[in-house]
Protein backbone atom coordinates (compact mmCIF):
# COMPACT_ATOMS: atom_id res chain seq x y z
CA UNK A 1 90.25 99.04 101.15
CA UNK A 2 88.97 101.20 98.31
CA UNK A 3 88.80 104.42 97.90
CA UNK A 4 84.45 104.14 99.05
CA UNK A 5 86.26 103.57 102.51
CA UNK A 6 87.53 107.46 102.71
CA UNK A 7 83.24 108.78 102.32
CA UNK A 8 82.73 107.78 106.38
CA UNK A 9 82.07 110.71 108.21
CA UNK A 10 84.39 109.15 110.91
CA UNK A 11 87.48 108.67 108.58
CA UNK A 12 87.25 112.38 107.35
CA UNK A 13 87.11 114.06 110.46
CA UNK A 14 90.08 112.18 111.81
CA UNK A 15 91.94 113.06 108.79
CA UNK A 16 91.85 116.90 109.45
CA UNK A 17 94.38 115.97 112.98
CA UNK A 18 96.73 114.11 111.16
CA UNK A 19 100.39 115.71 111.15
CA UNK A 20 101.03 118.77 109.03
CA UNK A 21 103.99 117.13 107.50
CA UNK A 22 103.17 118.19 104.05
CA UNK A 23 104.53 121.33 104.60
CA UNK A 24 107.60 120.16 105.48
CA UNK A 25 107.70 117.89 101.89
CA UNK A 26 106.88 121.07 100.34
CA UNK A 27 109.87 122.92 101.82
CA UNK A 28 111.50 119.78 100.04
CA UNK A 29 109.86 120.94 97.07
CA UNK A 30 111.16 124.42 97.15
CA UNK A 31 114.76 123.79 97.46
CA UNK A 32 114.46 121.73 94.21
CA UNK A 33 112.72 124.27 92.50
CA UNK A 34 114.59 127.00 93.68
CA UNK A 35 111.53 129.00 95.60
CA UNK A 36 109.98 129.15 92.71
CA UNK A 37 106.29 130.56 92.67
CA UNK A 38 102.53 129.36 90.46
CA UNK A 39 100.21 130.89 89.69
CA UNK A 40 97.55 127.95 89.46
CA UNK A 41 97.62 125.12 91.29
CA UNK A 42 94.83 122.04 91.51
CA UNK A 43 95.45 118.88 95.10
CA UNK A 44 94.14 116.08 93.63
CA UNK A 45 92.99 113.72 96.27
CA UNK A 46 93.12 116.33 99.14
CA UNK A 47 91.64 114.91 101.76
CA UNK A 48 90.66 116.77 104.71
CA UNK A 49 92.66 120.16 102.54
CA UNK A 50 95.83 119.50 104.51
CA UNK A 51 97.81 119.13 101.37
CA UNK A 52 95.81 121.95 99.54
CA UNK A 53 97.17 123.80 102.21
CA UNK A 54 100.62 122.70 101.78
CA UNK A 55 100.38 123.72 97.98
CA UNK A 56 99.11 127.15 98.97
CA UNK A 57 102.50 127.73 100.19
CA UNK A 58 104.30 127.96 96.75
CA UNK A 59 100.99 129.01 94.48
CA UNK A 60 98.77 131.70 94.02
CA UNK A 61 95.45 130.39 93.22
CA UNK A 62 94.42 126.64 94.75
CA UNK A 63 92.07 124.23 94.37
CA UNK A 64 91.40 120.77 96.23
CA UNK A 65 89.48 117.88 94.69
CA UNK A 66 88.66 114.62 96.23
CA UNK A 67 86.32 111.26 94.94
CA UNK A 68 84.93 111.68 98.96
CA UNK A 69 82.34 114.08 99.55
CA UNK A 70 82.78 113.68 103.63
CA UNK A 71 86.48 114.79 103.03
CA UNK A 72 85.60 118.15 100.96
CA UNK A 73 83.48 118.63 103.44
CA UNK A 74 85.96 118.65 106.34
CA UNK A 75 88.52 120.32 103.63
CA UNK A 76 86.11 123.75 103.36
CA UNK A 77 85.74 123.46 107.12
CA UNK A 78 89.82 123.25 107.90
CA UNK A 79 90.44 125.66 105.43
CA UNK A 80 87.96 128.18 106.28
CA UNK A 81 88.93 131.84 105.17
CA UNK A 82 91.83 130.72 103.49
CA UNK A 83 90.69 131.25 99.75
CA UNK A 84 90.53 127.88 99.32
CA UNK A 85 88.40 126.48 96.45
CA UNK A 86 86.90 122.53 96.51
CA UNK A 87 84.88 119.99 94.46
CA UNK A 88 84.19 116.53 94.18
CA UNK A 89 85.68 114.94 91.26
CA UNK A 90 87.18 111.31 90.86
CA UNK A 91 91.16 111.82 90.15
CA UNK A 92 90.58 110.61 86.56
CA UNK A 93 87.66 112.53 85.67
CA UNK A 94 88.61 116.09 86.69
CA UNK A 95 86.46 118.49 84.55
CA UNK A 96 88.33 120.48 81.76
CA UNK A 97 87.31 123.67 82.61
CA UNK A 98 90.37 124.85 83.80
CA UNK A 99 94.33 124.65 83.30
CA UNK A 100 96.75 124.60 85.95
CA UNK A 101 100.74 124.91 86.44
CA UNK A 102 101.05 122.81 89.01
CA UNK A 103 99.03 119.51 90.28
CA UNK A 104 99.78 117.82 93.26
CA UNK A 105 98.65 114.08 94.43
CA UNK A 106 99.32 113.23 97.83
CA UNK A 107 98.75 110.08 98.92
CA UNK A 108 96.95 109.23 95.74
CA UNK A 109 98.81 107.41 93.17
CA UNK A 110 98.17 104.04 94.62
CA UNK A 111 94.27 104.28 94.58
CA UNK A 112 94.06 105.34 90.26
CA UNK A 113 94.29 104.07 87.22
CA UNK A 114 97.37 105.65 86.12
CA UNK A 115 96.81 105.79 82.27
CA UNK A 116 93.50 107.12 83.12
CA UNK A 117 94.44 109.66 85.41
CA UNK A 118 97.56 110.71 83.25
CA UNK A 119 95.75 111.51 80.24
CA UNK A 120 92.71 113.67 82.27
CA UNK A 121 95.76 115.26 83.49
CA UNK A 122 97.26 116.24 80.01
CA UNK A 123 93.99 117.94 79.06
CA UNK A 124 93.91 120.44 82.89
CA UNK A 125 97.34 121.31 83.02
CA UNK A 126 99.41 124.03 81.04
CA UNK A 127 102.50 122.65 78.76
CA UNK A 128 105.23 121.87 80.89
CA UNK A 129 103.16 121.94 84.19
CA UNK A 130 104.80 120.25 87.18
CA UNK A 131 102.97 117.38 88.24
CA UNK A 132 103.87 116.71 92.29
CA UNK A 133 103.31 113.09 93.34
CA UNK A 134 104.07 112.36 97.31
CA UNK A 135 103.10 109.95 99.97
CA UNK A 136 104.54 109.33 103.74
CA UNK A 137 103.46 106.90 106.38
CA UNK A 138 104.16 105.87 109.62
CA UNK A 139 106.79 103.65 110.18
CA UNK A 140 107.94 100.79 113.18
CA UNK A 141 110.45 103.54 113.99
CA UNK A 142 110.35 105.46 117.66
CA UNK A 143 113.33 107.30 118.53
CA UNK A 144 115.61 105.22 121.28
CA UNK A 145 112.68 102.48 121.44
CA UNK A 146 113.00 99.44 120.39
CA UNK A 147 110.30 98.30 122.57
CA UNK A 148 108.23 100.66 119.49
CA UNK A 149 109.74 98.43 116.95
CA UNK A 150 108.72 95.56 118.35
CA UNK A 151 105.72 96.10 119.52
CA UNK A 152 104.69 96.96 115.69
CA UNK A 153 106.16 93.98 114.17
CA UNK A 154 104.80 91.37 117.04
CA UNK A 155 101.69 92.88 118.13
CA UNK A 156 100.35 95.72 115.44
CA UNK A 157 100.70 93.63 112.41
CA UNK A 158 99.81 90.67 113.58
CA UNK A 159 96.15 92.01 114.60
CA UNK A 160 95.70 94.46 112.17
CA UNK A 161 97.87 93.71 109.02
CA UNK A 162 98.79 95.31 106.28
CA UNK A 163 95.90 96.06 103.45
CA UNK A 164 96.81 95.03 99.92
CA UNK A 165 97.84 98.52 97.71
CA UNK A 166 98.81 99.15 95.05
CA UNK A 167 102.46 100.60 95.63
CA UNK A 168 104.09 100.60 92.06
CA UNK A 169 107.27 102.74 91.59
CA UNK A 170 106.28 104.65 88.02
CA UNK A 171 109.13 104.41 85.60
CA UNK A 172 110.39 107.04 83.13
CA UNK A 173 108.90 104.84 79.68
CA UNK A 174 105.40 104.03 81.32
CA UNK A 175 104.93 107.84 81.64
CA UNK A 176 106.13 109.20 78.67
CA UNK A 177 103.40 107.44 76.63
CA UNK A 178 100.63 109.57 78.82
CA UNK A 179 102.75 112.91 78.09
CA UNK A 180 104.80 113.30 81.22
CA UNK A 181 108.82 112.63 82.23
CA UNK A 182 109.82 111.89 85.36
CA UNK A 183 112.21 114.67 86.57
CA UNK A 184 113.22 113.31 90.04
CA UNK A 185 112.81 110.47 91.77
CA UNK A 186 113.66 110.27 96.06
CA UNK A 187 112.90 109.06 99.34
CA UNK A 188 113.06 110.86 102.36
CA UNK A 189 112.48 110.81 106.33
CA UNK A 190 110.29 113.08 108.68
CA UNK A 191 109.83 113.25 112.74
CA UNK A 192 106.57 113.85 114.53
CA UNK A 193 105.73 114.10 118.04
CA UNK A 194 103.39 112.42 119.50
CA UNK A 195 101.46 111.95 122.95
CA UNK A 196 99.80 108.57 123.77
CA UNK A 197 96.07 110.23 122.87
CA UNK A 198 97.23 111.72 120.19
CA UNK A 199 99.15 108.38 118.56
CA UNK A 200 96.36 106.47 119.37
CA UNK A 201 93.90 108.89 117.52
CA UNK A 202 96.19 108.87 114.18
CA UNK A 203 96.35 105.18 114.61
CA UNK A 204 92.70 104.66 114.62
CA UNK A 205 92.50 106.43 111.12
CA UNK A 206 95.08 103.93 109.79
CA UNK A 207 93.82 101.78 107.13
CA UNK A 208 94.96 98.33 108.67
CA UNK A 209 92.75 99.30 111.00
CA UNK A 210 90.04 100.59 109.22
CA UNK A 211 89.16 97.53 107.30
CA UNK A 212 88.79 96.18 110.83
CA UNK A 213 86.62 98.52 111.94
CA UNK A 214 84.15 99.67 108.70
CA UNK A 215 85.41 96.67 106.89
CA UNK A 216 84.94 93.82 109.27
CA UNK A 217 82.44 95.50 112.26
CA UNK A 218 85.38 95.58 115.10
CA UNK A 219 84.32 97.74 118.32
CA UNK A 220 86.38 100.89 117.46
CA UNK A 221 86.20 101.45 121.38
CA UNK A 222 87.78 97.90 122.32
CA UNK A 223 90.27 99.12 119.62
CA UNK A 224 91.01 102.42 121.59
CA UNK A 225 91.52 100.59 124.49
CA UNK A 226 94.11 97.53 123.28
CA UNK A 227 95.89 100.40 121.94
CA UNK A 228 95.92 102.09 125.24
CA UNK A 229 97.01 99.31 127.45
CA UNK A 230 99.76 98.07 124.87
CA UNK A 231 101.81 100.90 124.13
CA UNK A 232 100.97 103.05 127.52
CA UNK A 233 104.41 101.43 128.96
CA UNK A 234 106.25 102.14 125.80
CA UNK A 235 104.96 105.91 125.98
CA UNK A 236 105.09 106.23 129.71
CA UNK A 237 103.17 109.45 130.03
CA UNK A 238 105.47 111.44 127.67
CA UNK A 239 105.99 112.98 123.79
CA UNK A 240 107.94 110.53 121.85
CA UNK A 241 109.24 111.11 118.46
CA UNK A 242 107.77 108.68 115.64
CA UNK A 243 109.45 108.86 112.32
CA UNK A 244 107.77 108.65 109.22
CA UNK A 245 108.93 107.56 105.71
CA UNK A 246 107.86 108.87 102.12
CA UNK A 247 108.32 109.38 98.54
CA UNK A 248 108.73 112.73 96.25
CA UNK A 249 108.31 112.46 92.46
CA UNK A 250 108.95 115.35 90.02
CA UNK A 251 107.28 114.92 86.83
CA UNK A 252 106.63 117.42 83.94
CA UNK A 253 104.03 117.79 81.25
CA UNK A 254 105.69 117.38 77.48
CA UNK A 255 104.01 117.37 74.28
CA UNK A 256 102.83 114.03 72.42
C-alpha cells in the first residue's frame, strides 16, 4: 500500500479515533530531554493531527504537514481552536520558508525516500534541531488471552496478511552523510483499552486490511461482521487491554 492509499475520505476519518498514544511517547520524550521546551516545531506526516497534537505538548508554535489532503482535512477539523497550523506537502518536498527546532515523523519513515527526505530536512530545520522519528502498532498481544494471540496468528493473518513495508532500522553512518547523528535508539511498550466496537473500528483502518478493502474491492461490511463474530467470544462483552509495540529515535541536525 502506498502512501495514495491514506487520500480516502474513509481512511482519514477513521484515523482521527485511533488511540492517543502519542502523548504517552512524548512523555517518553520528555524524560530524555529533561522537560525541555521549543519554540518551533513542524509533524511531518501528521495524519488526522493526532501527533501534531502530541508535539504541541513540548513546543510553542506547531505545524502539521501531510502528502494526503483528506487527512489535513480531518487534522484542522480535530484540532479545531487549538492554534494549530496545516498544509499539504510531500515529506521530501517541504517548502523552505521556514526553520524549525524540532521535527517530528510519526509513522512516516517507512513510506520516504530517506536521502530525499533528510536533505529537505537540513534546509527547514535550525542547526542542531532535534529530529523525532516514532512509530507503534498493534501487536498479537491481549492481556491474560491467549485465545487473542491466537486468534491473530491463525485467523487475522492468514486472511488479511501483512503488507510489504519498508521497515529499515537507520544506522548512525547512513545518516551522517544527510547531516544528522543518531542520538538514541529504543523500543518500548504501550497498553490501550479497548471495547469490541471500538477494536473492530481501529482494525478496519489497519492496512492489512485496507489493501483488502480499497486495494482488492472486499465488502468492508462482511469485514465488520467476520470481525464481530470471531473475536466477540474472546472479548465477551468487556474492555480488554491490547498492547502495542513501537520505536523512538533521537536524531540531531550537525553541520556538513
Amino acid at each position: 500500500m502506498d502512501h495514495k492509499a491514506f487520500d480516502i475520505r474513509r481512511i482519514a476519518q477513521g484515523y482521527k479515533e485511533r488511540p492517543f498514544l502519542h502523548k504517552n511517547v512524548m512523555e517518553l520524550f520528555k524524560q530524555d530531554f529533561c522537560e525541555m521546551n521549543f519554540e518551533r516545531g513542524l509533524d511531518v506526516g501528521c495524519g488526522a493531527g493526532l501527533s501534531t497534537k502530541a508535539l504541541k505538548l513540548i513546543c510553542n508554535e506547531v505545524t502539521g504537514t501531510d502528502v494526503s489532503g483528506e487527512m489535513i482535512s480531518v487534522a484542522r477539523e480535530v484540532c479545531e481552536g487549538s492554534g494549530l497550523e496545516f498544509f499539504v506537502s510531500q515529506a521530501e518536498e517541504i517548502p523552505h520558508k521556514q526553520r524549525y527546532d524540532i521535527v517530528t515523523a510519526a509513522g512516516v519513515i517507512q513510506w520516504v525516500d530517506r536521502e530525499r527526505f533528510l536533505k529537505n530536512l537540513c534546509h527547514v530545520m535550525n542547526e542542531n534541531g532535534i529530529l523525532f522519528i516514532y512509530d507503534f502498532w498493534i501487536t498479537n498481544r491481549m492481556l491474560l488471552s491467549d485465545e487473542f494471540t491466537k486468534w491473530w496468528d491463525q485467523s487475522y493473518l492468514v486472511k488479511f496478511p501483512k503488507p510489504s513495508r519498508n521497515e529499515e532500522i537507520w544506522k548512525s553512518h547512513e545518516v551522517e552523510l544527510e547531516g544528522f547523528k543518531i542520538l538514541k535508539q529504543y523500543e518500548f511498550d504501550l497498553e490501550f483499552r479497548f471495547d469490541l466496537d471500538e477494536f473492530i473500528r481501529f482494525m478496519l483502518i489497519q492496512s492489512n486490511v485496507n489493501v483488502k478493502i480499497d486495494g482488492e474491492g472486499m465488502n468492508q461490511e462482511e469485514i465488520r461482521e467476520w470481525f464481530h463474530l470471531t473475536l466477540e467470544p474472546i472479548f465477551q462483552k468487556e474492555k480488554k487491554t491490547l498492547l502495542f509495540h513501537g520505536y523512538s529515535w533521537y536524531l540531531k541536525k550537525t553541520l556538513i
